[in-house]
Protein backbone atom coordinates (compact mmCIF):
# COMPACT_ATOMS: atom_id res chain seq x y z
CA UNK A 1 5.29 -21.37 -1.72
CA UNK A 2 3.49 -19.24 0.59
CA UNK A 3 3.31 -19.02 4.25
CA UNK A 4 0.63 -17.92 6.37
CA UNK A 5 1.52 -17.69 10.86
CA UNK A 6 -1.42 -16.78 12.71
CA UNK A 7 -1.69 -14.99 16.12
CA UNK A 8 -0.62 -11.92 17.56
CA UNK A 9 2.62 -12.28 18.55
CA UNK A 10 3.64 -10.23 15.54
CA UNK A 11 7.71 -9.91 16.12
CA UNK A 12 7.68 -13.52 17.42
CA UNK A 13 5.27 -14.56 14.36
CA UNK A 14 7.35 -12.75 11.40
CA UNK A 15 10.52 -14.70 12.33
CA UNK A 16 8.98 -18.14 12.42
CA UNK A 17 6.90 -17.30 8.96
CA UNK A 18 10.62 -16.04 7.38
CA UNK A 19 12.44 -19.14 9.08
CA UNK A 20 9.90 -21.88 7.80
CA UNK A 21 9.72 -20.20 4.56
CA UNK A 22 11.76 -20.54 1.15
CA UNK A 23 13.74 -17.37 1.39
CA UNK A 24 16.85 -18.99 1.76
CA UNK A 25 16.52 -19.75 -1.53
CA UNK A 26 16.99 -16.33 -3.01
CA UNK A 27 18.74 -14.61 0.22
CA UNK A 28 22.74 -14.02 0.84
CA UNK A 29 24.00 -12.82 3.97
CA UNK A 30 26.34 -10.59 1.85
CA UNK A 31 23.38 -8.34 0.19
CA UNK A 32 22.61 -5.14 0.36
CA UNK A 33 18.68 -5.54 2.13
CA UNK A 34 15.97 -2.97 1.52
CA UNK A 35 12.85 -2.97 3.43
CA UNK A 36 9.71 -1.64 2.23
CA UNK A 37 6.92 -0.70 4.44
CA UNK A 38 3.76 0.75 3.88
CA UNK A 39 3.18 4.26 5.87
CA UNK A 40 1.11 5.82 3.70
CA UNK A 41 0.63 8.48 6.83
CA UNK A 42 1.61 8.74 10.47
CA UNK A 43 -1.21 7.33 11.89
CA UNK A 44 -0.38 3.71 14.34
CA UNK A 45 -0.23 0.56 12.89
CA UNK A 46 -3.85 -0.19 15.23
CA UNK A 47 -5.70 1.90 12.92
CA UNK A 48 -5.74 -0.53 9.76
CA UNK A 49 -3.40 1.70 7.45
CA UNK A 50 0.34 1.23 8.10
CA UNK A 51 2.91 -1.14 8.81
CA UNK A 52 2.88 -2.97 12.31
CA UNK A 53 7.14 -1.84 13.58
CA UNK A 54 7.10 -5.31 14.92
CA UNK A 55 6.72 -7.28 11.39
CA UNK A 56 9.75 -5.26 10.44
CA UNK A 57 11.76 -5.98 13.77
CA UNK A 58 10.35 -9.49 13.00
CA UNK A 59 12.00 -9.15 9.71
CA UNK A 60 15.27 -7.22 10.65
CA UNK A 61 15.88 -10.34 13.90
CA UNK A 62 15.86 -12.75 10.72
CA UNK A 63 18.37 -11.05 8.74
CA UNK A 64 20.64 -9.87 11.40
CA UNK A 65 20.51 -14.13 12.37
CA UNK A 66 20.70 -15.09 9.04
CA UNK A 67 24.02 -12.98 8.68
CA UNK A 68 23.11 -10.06 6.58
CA UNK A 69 25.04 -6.75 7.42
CA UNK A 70 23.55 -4.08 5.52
CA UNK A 71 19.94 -3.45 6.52
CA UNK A 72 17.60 -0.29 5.59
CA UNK A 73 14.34 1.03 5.73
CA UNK A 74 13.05 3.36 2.66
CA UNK A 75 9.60 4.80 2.51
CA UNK A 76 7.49 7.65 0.84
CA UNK A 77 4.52 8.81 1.97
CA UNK A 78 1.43 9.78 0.95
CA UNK A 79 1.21 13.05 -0.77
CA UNK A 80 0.30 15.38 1.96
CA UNK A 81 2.27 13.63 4.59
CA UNK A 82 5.75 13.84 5.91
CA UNK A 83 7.57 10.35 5.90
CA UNK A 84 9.78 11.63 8.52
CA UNK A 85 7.14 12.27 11.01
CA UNK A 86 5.29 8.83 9.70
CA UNK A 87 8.75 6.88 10.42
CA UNK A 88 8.50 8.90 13.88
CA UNK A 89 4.97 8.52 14.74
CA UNK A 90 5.11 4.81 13.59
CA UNK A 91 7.88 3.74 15.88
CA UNK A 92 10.46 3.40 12.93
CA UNK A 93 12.71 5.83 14.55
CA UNK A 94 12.81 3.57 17.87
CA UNK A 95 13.21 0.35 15.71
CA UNK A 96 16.28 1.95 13.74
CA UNK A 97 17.61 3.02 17.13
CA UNK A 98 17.49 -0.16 18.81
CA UNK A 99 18.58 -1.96 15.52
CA UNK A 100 20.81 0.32 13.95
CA UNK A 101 18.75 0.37 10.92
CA UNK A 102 19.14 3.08 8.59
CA UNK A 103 15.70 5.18 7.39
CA UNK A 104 15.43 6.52 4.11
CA UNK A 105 13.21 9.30 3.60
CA UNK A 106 12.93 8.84 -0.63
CA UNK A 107 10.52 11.94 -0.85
CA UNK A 108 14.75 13.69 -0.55
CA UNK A 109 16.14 10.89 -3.19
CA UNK A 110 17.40 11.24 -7.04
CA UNK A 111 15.51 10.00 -9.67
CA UNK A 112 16.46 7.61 -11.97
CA UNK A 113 13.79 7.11 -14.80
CA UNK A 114 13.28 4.06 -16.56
CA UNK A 115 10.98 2.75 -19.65
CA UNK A 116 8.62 -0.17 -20.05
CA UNK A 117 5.27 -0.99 -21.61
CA UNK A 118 5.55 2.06 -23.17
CA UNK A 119 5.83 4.10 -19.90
CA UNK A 120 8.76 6.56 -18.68
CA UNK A 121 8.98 6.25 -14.95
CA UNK A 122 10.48 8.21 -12.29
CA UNK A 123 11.67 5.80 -9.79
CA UNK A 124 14.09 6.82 -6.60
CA UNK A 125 17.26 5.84 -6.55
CA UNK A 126 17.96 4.37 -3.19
CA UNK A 127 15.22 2.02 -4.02
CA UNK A 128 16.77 0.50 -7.20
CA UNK A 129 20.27 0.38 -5.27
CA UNK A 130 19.53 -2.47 -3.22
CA UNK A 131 20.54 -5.98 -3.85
CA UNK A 132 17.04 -7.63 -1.89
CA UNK A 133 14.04 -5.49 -1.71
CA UNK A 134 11.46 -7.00 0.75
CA UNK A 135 8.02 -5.71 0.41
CA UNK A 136 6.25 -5.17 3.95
CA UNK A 137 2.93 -3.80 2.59
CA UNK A 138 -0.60 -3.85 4.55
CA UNK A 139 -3.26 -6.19 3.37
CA UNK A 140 -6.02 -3.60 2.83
CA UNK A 141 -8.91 -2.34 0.86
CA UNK A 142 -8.15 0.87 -1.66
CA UNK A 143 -10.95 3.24 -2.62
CA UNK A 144 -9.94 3.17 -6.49
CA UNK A 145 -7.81 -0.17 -7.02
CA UNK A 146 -10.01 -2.45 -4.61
CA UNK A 147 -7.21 -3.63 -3.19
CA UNK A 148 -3.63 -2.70 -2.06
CA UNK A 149 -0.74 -4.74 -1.02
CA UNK A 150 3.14 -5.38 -2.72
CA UNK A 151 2.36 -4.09 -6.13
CA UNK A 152 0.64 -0.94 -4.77
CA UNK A 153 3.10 -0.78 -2.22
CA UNK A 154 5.60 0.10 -4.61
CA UNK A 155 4.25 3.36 -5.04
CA UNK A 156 6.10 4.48 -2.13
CA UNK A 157 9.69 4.10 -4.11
CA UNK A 158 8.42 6.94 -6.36
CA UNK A 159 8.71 10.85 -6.02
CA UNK A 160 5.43 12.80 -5.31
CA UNK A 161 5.38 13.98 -9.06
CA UNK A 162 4.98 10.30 -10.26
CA UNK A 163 2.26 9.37 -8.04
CA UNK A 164 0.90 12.10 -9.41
CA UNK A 165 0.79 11.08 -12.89
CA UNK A 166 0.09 7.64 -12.35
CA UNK A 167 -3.50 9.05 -11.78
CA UNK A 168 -3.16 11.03 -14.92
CA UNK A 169 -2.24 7.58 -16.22
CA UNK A 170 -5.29 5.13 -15.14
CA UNK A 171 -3.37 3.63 -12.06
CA UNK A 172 -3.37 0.56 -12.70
CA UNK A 173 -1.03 0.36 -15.93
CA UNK A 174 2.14 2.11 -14.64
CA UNK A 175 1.77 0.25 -11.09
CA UNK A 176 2.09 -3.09 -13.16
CA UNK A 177 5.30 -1.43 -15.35
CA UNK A 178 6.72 -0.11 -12.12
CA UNK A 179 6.73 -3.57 -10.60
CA UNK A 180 8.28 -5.05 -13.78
CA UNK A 181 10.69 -2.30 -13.27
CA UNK A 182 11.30 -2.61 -9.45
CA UNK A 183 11.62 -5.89 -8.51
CA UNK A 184 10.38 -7.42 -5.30
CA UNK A 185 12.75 -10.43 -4.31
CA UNK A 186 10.23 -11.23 -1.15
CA UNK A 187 7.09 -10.32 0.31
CA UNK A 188 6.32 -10.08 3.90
CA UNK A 189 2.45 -8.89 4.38
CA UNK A 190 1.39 -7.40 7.62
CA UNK A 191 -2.36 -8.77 7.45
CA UNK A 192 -2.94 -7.77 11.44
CA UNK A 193 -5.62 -5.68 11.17
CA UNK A 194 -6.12 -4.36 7.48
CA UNK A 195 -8.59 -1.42 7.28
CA UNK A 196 -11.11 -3.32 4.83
CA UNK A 197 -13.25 0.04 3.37
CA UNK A 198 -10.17 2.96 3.52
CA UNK A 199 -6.18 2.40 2.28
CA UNK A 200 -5.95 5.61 5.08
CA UNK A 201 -7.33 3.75 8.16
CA UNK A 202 -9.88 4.50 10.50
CA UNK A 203 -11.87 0.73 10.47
CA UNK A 204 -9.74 -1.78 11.32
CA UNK A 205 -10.35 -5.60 10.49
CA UNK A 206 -8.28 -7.74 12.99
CA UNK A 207 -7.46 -10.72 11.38
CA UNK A 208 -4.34 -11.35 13.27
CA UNK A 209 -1.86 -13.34 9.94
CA UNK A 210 1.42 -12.43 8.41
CA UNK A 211 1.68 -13.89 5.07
CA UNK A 212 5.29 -14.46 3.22
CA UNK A 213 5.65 -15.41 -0.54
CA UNK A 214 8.33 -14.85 -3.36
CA UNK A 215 6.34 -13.66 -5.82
CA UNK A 216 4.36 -10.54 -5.47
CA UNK A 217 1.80 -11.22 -8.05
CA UNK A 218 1.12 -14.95 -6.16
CA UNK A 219 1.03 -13.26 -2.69
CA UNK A 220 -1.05 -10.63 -4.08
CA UNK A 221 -3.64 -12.69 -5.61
CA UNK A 222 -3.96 -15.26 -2.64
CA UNK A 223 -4.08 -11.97 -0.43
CA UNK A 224 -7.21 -10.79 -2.93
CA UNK A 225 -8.86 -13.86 -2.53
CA UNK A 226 -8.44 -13.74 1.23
CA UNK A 227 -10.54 -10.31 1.37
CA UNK A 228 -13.58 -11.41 -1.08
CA UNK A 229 -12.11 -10.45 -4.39
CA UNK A 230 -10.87 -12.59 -7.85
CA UNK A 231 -7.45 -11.61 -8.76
CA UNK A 232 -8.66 -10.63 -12.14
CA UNK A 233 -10.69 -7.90 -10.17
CA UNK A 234 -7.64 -6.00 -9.25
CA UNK A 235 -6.74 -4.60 -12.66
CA UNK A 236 -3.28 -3.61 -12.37
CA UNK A 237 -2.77 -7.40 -10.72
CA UNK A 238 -3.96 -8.97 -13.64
CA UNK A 239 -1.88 -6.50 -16.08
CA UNK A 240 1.68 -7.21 -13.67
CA UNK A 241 0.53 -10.93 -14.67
CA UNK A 242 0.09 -10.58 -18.33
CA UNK A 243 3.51 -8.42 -18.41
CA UNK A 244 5.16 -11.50 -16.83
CA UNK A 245 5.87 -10.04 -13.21
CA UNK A 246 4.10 -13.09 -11.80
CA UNK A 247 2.26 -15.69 -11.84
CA UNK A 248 -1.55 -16.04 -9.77
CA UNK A 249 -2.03 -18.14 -6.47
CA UNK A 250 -3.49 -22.06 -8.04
CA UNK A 251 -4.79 -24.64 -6.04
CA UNK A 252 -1.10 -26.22 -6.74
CA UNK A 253 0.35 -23.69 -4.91
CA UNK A 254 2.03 -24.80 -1.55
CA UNK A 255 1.08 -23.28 1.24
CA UNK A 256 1.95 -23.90 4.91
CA UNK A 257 -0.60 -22.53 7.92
CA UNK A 258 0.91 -22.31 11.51
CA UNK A 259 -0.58 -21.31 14.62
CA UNK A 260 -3.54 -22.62 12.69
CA UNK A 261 -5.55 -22.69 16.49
CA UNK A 262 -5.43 -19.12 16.42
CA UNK A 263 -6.87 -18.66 12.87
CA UNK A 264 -9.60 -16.34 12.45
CA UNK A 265 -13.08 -17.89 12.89
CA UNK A 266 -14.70 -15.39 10.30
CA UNK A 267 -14.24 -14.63 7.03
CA UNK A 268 -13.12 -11.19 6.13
CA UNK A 269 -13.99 -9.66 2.94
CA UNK A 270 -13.10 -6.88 0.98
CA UNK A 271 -15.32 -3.58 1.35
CA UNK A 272 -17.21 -1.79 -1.55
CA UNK A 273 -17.60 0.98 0.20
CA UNK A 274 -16.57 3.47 -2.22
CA UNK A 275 -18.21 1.85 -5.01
CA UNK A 276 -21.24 2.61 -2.90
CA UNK A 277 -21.14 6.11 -3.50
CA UNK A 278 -19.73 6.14 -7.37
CA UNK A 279 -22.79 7.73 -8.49
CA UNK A 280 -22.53 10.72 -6.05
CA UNK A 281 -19.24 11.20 -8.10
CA UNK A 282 -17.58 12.98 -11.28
CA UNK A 283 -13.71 11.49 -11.01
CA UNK A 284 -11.46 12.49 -13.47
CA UNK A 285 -7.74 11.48 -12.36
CA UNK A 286 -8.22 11.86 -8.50
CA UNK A 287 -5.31 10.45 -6.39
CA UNK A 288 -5.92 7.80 -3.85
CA UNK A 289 -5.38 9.72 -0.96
CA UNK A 290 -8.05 12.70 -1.99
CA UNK A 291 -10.57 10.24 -3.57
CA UNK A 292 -10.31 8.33 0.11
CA UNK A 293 -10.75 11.53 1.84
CA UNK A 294 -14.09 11.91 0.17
CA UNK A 295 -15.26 8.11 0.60
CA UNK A 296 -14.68 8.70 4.00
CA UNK A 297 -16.93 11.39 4.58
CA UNK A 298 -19.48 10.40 2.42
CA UNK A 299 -19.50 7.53 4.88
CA UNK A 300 -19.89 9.67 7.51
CA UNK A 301 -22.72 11.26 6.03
CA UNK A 302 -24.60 8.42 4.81
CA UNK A 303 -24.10 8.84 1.49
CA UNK A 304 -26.87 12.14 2.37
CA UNK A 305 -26.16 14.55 -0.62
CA UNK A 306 -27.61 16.40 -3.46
CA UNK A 307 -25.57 17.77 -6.42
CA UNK A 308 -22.60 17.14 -8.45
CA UNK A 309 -19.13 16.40 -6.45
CA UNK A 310 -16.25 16.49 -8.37
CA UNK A 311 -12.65 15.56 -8.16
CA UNK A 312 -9.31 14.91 -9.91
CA UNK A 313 -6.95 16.41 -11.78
CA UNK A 314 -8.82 16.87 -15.32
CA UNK A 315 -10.55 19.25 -14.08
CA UNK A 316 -7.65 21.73 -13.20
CA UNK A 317 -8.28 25.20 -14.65
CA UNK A 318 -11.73 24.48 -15.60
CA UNK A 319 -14.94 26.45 -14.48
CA UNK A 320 -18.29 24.77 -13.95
CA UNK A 321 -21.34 24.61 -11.30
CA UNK A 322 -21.43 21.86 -8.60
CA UNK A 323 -19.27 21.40 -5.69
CA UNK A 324 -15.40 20.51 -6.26
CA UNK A 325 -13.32 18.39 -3.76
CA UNK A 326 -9.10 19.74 -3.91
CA UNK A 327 -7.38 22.07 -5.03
CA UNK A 328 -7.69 20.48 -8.96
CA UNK A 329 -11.07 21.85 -8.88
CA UNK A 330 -10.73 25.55 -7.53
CA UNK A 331 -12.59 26.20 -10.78
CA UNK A 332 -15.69 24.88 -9.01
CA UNK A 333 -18.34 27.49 -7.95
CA UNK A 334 -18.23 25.77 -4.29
CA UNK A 335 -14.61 23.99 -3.46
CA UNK A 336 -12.68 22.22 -0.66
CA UNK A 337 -9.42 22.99 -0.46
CA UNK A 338 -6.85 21.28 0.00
CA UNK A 339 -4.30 18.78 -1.59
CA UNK A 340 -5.31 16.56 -0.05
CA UNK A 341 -8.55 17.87 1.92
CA UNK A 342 -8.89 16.70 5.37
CA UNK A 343 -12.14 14.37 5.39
CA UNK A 344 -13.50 16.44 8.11
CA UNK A 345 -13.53 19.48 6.25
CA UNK A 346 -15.20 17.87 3.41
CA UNK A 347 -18.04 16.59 5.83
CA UNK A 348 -18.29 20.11 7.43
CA UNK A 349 -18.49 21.52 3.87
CA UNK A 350 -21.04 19.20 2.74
CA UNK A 351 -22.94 19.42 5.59
């Protein structure tokens, strides 16, 4: 079952889509809640990358109704960024005020490291101490996955060291054995105003629709279909389906629209935007948040540039000509620093 409220009366429009919806099912007022939200950096919810405060205080007005007693919010941010000033910037710290909700900054939090599908993973401790994590992730585009929303959103329950690796890794393999690992007992996507070309923000879509589901991999793929793409396109979806974390989004799935009058009237699809500039690019393990940084400004530049760019980790300690983007490739003859570099700098660099 899935549930999908349009309109922006976000706080208003959370409730309703969690009261209508089959969580009751899987909820008791005696568990120990967890909520997940994406702030991948500090920037406001307006500009397409993070978590709108009000789907959460949506969220938290449920539970507190419903009866539950212990309530939290854990996050990690990017690489790069500080979760505390995210939680700040983000008005977390004013929502955990008003609420007396806890805020967990798990860049701080023990490690507890777990196997499956032939991975070891590092995965934070206050996020596998909860009796109901709820996944509050942004329906968005990602410059290396295509897509991000509750099984990316996971990432954030891991230290900086792990997100790391999962580069080294291909991406899309551990996310699907950290979601086996970590499970998601609902989903609550904030599809407001997803940034449809950059998981960092910066080009909003509004689209106005919070969209509620049980299971991640079903949420996720009718979220992938919503923004142009086949589940079966998001690689690490169709992986966290073949490892039995899910099942996809049929045309037997029920789902309920409300507010339907204030449904978008166009279609919103995914952006390729990165793919658009693959061939500018040598990647060899980049993170997310670098690889975006350098989408960004190629954007900016209209794709204008001759050369090789390069960027990832495999190229760490290694000397060669072209033009290197992070500090992975201070080997480079010409380099931007940084870790990650600011997309300005790379534009005034390449310029």
């Amino acid at each position: 079952m899935i549930v999908v409220n349009y309109g922006n009366n976000i706080t208003e429009n959370t409730y309703e889509s969690l009261k209508i919806s089959d969580i009751h099912t899987y909820l008791r007022h005696e568990y120990n809640v967890a909520l997940k939200p994406n702030l991948v950096n500090s920037n406001p919810a307006s500009d397409g990358a993070t978590t709108h405060p009000e789907v959460v205080e949506g969220i938290i007005l449920f539970l507190k109704e419903y009866g539950v007693k212990s309530i939290s919010i854990i996050e990690s941010s990017a690489i790069g960024y500080s979760t505390k000033r995210s939680f700040k910037n983000c008005g977390y710290e004013n929502l955990s005020s008003k609420y007396n909700v806890p805020l967990y900054d798990l860049k701080n939090d023990n490690i507890i490291y777990k196997t499956h599908s032939g991975f070891q993973l590092g995965l934070c401790s206050k996020a596998l101490d909860t009796d109901f994590l709820i996944n509050v992730p942004v329906l968005k585009s990602h410059c290396q996955t295509r897509m991000t929303c509750n099984l990316k959103n996971l990432k954030g329950c891991i230290p900086d060291d792990e997100k790391r690796r999962y580069h080294s890794m291909g991406l899309h393999k551990p996310i699907a054995a950290l979601n086996a690992l970590m499970k998601t007992s609902y989903c609550v996507v904030d599809g407001i105003c997803g940034d449809l070309s950059f998981e960092e923000g910066g080009t909003p879509v509004i689209s106005n629709r919070i969209i509620v589901g049980h299971d991640p991999v079903m949420v996720d793929s009718f979220c992938a279909e919503l923004i142009g793409y086949k589940p079966d396109d998001i690689t690490h979806l169709k992986i966290a389906r073949e490892i039995g974390v899910g099942k996809y989004f049929t045309p037997d799935t029920k789902v309920i629209e409300v507010n339907t009058e204030n449904k978008p009237l166009n279609k919103t699809t995914g952006s390729r935007l990165a793919s658009r500039y693959q061939h500018l690019i040598n990647d060899d393990s980049a993170c997310s948040v670098c690889y975006s940084s350098l989408t960004y400004a190629l954007y900016r530049l209209g794709g204008n540039f001759n050369g090789k760019i390069f960027i990832g980790q495999g190229y760490q300690g290694k000397n060669f000509d072209g033009t290197g983007i992070g500090n992975c490739t201070s080997g480079c003859r010409n380099y931007v620093p940084g870790c990650p570099p600011k997309a300005v700098d790379i534009i005034n660099y390449l310029k």
